[in-house]
Structure formats: structure tokens, C-alpha cells
Protein backbone atom coordinates (compact mmCIF):
# COMPACT_ATOMS: atom_id res chain seq x y z
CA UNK A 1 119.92 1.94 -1.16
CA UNK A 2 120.38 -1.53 -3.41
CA UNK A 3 119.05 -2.56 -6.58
CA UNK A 4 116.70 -4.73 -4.92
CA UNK A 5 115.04 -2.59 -2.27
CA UNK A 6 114.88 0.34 -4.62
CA UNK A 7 112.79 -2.18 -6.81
CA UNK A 8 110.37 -2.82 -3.71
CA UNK A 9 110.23 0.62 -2.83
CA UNK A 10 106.88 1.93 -4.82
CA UNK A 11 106.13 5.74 -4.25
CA UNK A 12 103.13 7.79 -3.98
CA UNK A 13 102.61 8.51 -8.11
CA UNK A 14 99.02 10.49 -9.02
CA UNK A 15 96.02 8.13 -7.95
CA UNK A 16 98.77 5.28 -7.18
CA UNK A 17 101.78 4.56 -7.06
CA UNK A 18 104.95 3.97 -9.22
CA UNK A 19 107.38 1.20 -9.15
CA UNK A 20 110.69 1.05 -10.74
CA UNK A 21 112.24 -1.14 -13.86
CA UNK A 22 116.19 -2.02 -14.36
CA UNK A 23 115.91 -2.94 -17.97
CA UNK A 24 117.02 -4.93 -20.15
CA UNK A 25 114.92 -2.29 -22.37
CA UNK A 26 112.44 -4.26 -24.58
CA UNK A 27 112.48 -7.37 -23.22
CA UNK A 28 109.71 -9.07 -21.13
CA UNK A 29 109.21 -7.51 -17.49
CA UNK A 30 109.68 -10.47 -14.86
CA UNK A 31 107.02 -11.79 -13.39
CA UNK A 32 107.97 -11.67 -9.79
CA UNK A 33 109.10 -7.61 -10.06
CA UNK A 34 104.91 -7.22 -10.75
CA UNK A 35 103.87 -9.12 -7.91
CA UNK A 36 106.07 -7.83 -5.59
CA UNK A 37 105.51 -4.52 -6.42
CA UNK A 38 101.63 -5.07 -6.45
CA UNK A 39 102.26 -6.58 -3.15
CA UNK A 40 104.31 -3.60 -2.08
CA UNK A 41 101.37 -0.87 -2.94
CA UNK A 42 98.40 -2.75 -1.03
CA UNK A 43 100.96 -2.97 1.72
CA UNK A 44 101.01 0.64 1.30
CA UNK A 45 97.32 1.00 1.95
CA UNK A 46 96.21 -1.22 5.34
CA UNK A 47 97.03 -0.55 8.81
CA UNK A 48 100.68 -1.78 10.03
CA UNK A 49 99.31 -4.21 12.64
CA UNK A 50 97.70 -6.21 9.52
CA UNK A 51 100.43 -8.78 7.54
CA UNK A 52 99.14 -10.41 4.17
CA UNK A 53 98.12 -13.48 4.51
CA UNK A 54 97.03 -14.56 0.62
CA UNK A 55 98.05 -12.82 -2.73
CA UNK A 56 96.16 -14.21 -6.13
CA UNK A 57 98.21 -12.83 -9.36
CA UNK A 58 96.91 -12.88 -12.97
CA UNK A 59 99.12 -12.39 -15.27
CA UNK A 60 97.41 -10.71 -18.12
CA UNK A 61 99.95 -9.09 -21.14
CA UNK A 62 103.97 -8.93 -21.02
CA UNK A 63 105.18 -5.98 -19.79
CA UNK A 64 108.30 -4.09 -20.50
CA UNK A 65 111.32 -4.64 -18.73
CA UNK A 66 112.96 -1.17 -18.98
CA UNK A 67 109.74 0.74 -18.30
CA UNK A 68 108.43 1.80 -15.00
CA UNK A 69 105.30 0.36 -13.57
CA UNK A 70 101.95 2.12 -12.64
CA UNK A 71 99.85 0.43 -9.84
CA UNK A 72 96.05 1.25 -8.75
CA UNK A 73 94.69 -0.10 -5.59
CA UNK A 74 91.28 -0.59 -4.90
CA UNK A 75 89.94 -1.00 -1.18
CA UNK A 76 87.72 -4.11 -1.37
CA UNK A 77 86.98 -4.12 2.29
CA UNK A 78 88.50 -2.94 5.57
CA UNK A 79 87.16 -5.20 9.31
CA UNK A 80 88.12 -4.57 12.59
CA UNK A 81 90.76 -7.82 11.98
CA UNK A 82 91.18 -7.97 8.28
CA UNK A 83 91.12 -6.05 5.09
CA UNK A 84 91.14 -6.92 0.95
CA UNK A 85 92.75 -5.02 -1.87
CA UNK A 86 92.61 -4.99 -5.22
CA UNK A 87 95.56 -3.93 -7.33
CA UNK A 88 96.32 -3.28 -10.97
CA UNK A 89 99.55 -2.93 -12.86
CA UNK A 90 99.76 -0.40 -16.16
CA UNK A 91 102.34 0.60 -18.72
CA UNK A 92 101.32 3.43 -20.61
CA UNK A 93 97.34 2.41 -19.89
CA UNK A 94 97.76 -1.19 -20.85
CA UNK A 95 97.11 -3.50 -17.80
CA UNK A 96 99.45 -5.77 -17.03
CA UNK A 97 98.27 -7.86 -14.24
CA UNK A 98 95.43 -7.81 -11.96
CA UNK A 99 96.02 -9.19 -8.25
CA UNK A 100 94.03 -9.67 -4.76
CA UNK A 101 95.34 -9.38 -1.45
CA UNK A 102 94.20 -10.29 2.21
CA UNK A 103 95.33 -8.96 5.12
CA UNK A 104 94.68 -9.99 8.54
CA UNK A 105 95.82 -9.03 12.40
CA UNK A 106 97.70 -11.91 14.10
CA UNK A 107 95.46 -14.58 15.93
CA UNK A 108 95.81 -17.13 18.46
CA UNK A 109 95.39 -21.33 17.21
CA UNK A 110 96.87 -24.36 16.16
CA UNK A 111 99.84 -24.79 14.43
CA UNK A 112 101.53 -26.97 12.22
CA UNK A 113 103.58 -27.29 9.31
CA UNK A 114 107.35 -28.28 9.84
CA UNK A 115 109.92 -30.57 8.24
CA UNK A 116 113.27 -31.49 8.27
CA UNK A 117 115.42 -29.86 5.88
CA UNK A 118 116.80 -31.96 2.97
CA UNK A 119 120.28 -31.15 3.85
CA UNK A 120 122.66 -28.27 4.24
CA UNK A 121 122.89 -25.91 1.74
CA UNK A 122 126.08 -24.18 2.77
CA UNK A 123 127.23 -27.41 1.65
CA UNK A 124 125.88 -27.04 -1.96
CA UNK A 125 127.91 -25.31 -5.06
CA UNK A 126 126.68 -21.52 -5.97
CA UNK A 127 124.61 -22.22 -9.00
CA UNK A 128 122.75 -18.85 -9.09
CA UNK A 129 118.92 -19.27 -11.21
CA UNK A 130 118.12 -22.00 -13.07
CA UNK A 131 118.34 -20.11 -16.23
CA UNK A 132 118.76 -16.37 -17.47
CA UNK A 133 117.70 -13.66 -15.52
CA UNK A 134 118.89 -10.56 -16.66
CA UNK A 135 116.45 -8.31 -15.20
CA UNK A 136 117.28 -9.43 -11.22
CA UNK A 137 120.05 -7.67 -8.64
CA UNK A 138 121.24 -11.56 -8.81
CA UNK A 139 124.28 -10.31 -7.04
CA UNK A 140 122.10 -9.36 -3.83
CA UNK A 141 120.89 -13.28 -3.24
CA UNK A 142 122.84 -16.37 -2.67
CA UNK A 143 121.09 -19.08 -4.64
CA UNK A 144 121.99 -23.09 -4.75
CA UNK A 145 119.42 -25.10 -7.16
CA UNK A 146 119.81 -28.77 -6.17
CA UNK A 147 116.98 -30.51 -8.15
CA UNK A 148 116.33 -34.37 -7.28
CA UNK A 149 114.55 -37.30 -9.63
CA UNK A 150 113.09 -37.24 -12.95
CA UNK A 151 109.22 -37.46 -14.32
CA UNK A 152 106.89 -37.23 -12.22
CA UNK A 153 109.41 -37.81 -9.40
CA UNK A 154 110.73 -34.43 -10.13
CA UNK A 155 111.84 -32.13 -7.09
CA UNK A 156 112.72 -28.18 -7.52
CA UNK A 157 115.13 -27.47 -4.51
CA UNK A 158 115.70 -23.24 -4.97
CA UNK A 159 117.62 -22.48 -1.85
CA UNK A 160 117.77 -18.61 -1.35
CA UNK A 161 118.83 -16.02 0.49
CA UNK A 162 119.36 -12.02 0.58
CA UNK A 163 123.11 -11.00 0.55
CA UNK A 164 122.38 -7.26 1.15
CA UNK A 165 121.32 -5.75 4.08
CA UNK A 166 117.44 -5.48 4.87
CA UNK A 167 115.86 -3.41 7.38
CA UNK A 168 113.82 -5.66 10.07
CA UNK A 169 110.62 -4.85 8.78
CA UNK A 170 108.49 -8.15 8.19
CA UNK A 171 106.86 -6.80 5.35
CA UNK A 172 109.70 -6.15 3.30
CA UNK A 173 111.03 -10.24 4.16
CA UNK A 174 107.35 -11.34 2.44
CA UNK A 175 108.07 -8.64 -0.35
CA UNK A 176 111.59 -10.24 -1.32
CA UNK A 177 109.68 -13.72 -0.93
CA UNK A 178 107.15 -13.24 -3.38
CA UNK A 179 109.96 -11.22 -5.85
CA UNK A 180 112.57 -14.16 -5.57
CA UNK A 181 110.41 -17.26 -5.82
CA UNK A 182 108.37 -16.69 -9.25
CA UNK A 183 112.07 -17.31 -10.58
CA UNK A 184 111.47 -19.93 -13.27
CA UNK A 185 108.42 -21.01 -11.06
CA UNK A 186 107.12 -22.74 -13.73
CA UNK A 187 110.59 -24.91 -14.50
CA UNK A 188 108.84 -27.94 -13.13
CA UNK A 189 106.01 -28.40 -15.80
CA UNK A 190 108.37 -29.06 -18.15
CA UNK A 191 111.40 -30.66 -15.95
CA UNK A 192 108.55 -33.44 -16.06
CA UNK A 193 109.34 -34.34 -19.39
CA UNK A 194 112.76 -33.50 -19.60
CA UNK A 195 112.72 -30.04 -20.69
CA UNK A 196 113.26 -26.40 -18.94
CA UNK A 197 112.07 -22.55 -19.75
CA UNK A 198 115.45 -22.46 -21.81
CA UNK A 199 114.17 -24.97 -24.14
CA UNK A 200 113.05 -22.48 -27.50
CA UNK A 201 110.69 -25.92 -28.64
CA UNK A 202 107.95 -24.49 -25.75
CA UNK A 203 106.04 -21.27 -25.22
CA UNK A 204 106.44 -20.56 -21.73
CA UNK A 205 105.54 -18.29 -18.57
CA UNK A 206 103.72 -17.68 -15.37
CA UNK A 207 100.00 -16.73 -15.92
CA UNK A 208 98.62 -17.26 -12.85
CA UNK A 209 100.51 -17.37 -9.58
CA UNK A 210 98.63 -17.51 -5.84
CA UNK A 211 100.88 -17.57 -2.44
CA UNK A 212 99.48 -18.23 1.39
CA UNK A 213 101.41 -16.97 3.99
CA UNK A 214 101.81 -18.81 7.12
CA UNK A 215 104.55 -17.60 9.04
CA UNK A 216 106.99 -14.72 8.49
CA UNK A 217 109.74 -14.79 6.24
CA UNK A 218 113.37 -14.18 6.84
CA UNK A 219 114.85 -13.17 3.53
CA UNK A 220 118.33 -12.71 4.76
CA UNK A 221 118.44 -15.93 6.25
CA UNK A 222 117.97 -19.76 4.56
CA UNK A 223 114.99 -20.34 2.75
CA UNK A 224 114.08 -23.42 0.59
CA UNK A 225 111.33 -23.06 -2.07
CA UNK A 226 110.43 -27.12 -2.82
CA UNK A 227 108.41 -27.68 -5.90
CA UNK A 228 106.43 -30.11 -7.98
CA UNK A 229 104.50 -30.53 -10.75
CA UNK A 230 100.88 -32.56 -10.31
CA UNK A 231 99.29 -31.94 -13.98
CA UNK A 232 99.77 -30.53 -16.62
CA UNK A 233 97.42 -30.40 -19.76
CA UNK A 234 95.62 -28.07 -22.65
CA UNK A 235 99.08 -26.47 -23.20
CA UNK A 236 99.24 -25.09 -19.07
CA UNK A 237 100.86 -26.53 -16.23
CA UNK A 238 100.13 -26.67 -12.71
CA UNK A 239 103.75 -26.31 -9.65
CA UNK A 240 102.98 -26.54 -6.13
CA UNK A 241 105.49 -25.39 -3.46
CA UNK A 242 106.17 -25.08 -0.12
CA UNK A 243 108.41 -22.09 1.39
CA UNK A 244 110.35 -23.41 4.28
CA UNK A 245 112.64 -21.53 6.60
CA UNK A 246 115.84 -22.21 7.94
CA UNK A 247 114.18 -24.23 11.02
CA UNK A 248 112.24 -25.94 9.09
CA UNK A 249 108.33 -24.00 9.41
CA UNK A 250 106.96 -23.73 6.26
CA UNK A 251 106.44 -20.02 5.90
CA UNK A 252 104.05 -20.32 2.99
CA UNK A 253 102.35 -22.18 0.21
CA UNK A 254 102.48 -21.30 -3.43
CA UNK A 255 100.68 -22.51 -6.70
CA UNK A 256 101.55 -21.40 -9.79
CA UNK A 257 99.85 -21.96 -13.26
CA UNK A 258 101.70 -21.42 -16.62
CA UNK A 259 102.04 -21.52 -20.05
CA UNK A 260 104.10 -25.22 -21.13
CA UNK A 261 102.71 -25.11 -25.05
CA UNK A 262 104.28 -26.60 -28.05
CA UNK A 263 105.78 -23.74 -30.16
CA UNK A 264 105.14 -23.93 -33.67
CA UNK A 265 106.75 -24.93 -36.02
CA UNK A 266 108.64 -21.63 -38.18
């Protein structure tokens, strides 16, 4: 099994379940690892006819990036066409972060929601993240940043795809989604004024991240996570972004809130 799907893969652990941590050991867990995992154990817990279609993600304390992860769901409600969970992630009894999920049976009605692609990115250079990311399997994903204007005219382009081979299941394709995409989600904020996570002058982070599913996901194909940011203010930020496949649907919506605060001065 890869890096990657052994990270998605949370097991039956007590009165929850268990996910697993590749390190570095002591530095800060990322982000998207806890979502997708939380993700991963309500997934665990509804009916296989029911997909998620909304995930709301608070990010509460740092976690550990070598340690494994506890999760406890809570059944918020369970309809003939729908259900809610509630999930928390622990490391030795501290909480983490504390996320809702919807699920829902597929239903007939209107549809919208696709663009043209803003070109080819087979034709783009391998740039892998926009930064650092030593606690990903970065060699399982293809990724091609390809960032347009500056200010408030600034445009995240985070083409990505799976390298590695993943089992059909449509599940799995929204687990990657939410793992891959909190990626230096919050980039934007500062990209606004010139800056990026890397800069040491800014406290920085994800402390609030919410995605809508529209459509499935194909992991292992094309996808193109477009972001902006609309405000930012009080030390937080707001990025908005659309996930949009390889023909152009958009599969899902995202909005993140983060941390873009002067550090002080030593």
C-alpha cells in the first residue's frame, strides 16, 4: 500500500478510530492529514449509497506531526436521504480539531457550474508545493503552481494530480481532495501583499477550513484548485476556491480562514 493511502486508511481503534502520522517528529501536523482523516472516519460511519456533500473544519491546537491521530465520531442525525456527523481529533487527550460532515444520497436537478480551463497543464514546468512540505508522500502527486497577477488581482493556480494507483472508490478521490488542497491554502492572504507562508515576518496557518462538494472527484486525473483572496483583516484572512476537473465541472467549493498576523518583533 503507498504512503498516501496508508495515511487515509483510519482503523477501528477503542471508541474510534486511529489514523496514521509520517513525521517529521515534533513539528506541526498538516492541516489537510486532519481533515482528511476526520473525513475518512465519518465516511466510516454512514451507509455507502450516501457521498459527503459539506465538511466544516476548526482548527483548534497544532498537532504533532510524528504522532498518530485519535478520532471520535458522533452521529448527529441519520434520514432516509441524508445523515450528519460530528468528529473530533486527539493526541494524547488534547483535541485537535473539531469538524462536521453531511452526507446525502444522490438526487435528481439542475446543474451548473463549468468553465474552460486556463490552459494545459501538461504544458507547465513540475514545480511541486508552493513551499515546504515535509510531512506529504509529495512523490505520489504531480503538482504545477502557475500563479497569475498581483494584489488583489492575485490568482492561485495548484494543478494536481495522484501519481500512484487508487482504487475506484469515489470516496477515497474526495479523501485525497480534501488532503491535497489545504496545501498552503492560505498562500493567497498574504500573496495579496506580496508575501507567502515562507515569509518568517507573519504568523501563519489554516484555522478554519469548509469544502462543498458538487460533483465527484478524480484524484488520479487533472484537477485545478483556483484561489483568491476577498478580505483580509484583524490579523485573519479569508481564500475562496473553486475545484475544477479535467473537463472543466467544478467538483467543489472551498473557503478557508487563517491566521496572516504580524509576528513580533524578537
Amino acid at each position: 500500500m503507498s504512503t498516501l493511502l496508508k495515511l487515509l486508511d483510519v482503523r477501528a481503534d477503542g471508541d474510534g478510530y486511529l489514523g496514521e502520522s509520517i513525521g517529521p517528529d515534533g513539528k506541526r501536523a498538516y492541516g489537510g492529514q486532519l481533515a482528511a482523516q476526520s473525513l475518512a472516519a465519518a465516511c466510516w460511519s454512514v451507509e455507502a449509497d450516501r457521498s459527503p456533500t459539506n465538511m466544516h473544519v476548526q482548527f483548534l491546537r497544532a498537532g504533532d506531526a510524528g504522532a498518530p491521530v485519535h478520532y471520535r465520531v458522533q452521529r448527529l442525525y441519520d434520514g432516509r436521504t441524508a445523515a450528519a456527523r460530528r468528529v473530533e481529533s486527539y493526541q494524547n487527550d488534547r483535541l485537535l480539531t473539531a469538524a462536521t460532515v453531511s452526507f446525502a444520497t444522490e438526487l435528481a436537478g439542475p446543474e451548473h457550474g463549468h468553465t474552460s480551463l486556463p490552459g494545459d497543464p501538461e504544458a507547465l514546468e513540475h514545480t511541486g508545493p508552493p513551499g515546504p512540505a515535509p510531512s506529504l508522500p509529495l512523490g505520489e502527486f504531480d503538482i504545477r503552481v502557475d500563479d497569475t497577477g498581483a494584489g488583489d488581482a492575485f490568482v492561485r493556480r495548484f494543478w494536481w494530480r495522484v501519481t500512484t494507483e487508487l482504487p475506484a472508490d469515489p470516496r477515497l478521490h474526495a479523501l485525497v481532495a480534501v488532503y491535497i488542497t489545504d496545501l498552503y491554502g492560505i498562500d493567497p492572504v498574504l500573496a495579496v501583499h506580496g508575501h507567502s507562508m515562507r515569509s518568517r515576518a507573519f504568523r501563519s496557518g489554516t484555522t478554519d477550513s469548509s469544502i462543498w462538494f458538487h460533483r465527484p472527484v478524480r484524484a488520479d486525473r487533472w484537477n485545478l484548485l483556483e484561489a483568491r483572496s476577498p478580505a483580509a483583516a484583524r490579523g485573519r484572512g479569508i481564500a475562496t476556491a473553486s475545484l475544477i476537473g479535467s473537463d472543466g465541472s467544478v467538483a467543489a467549493t472551498l473557503v478557508q480562514e487563517g491566521l496572516a498576523a504580524d509576528r513580533p518583533a524578537q
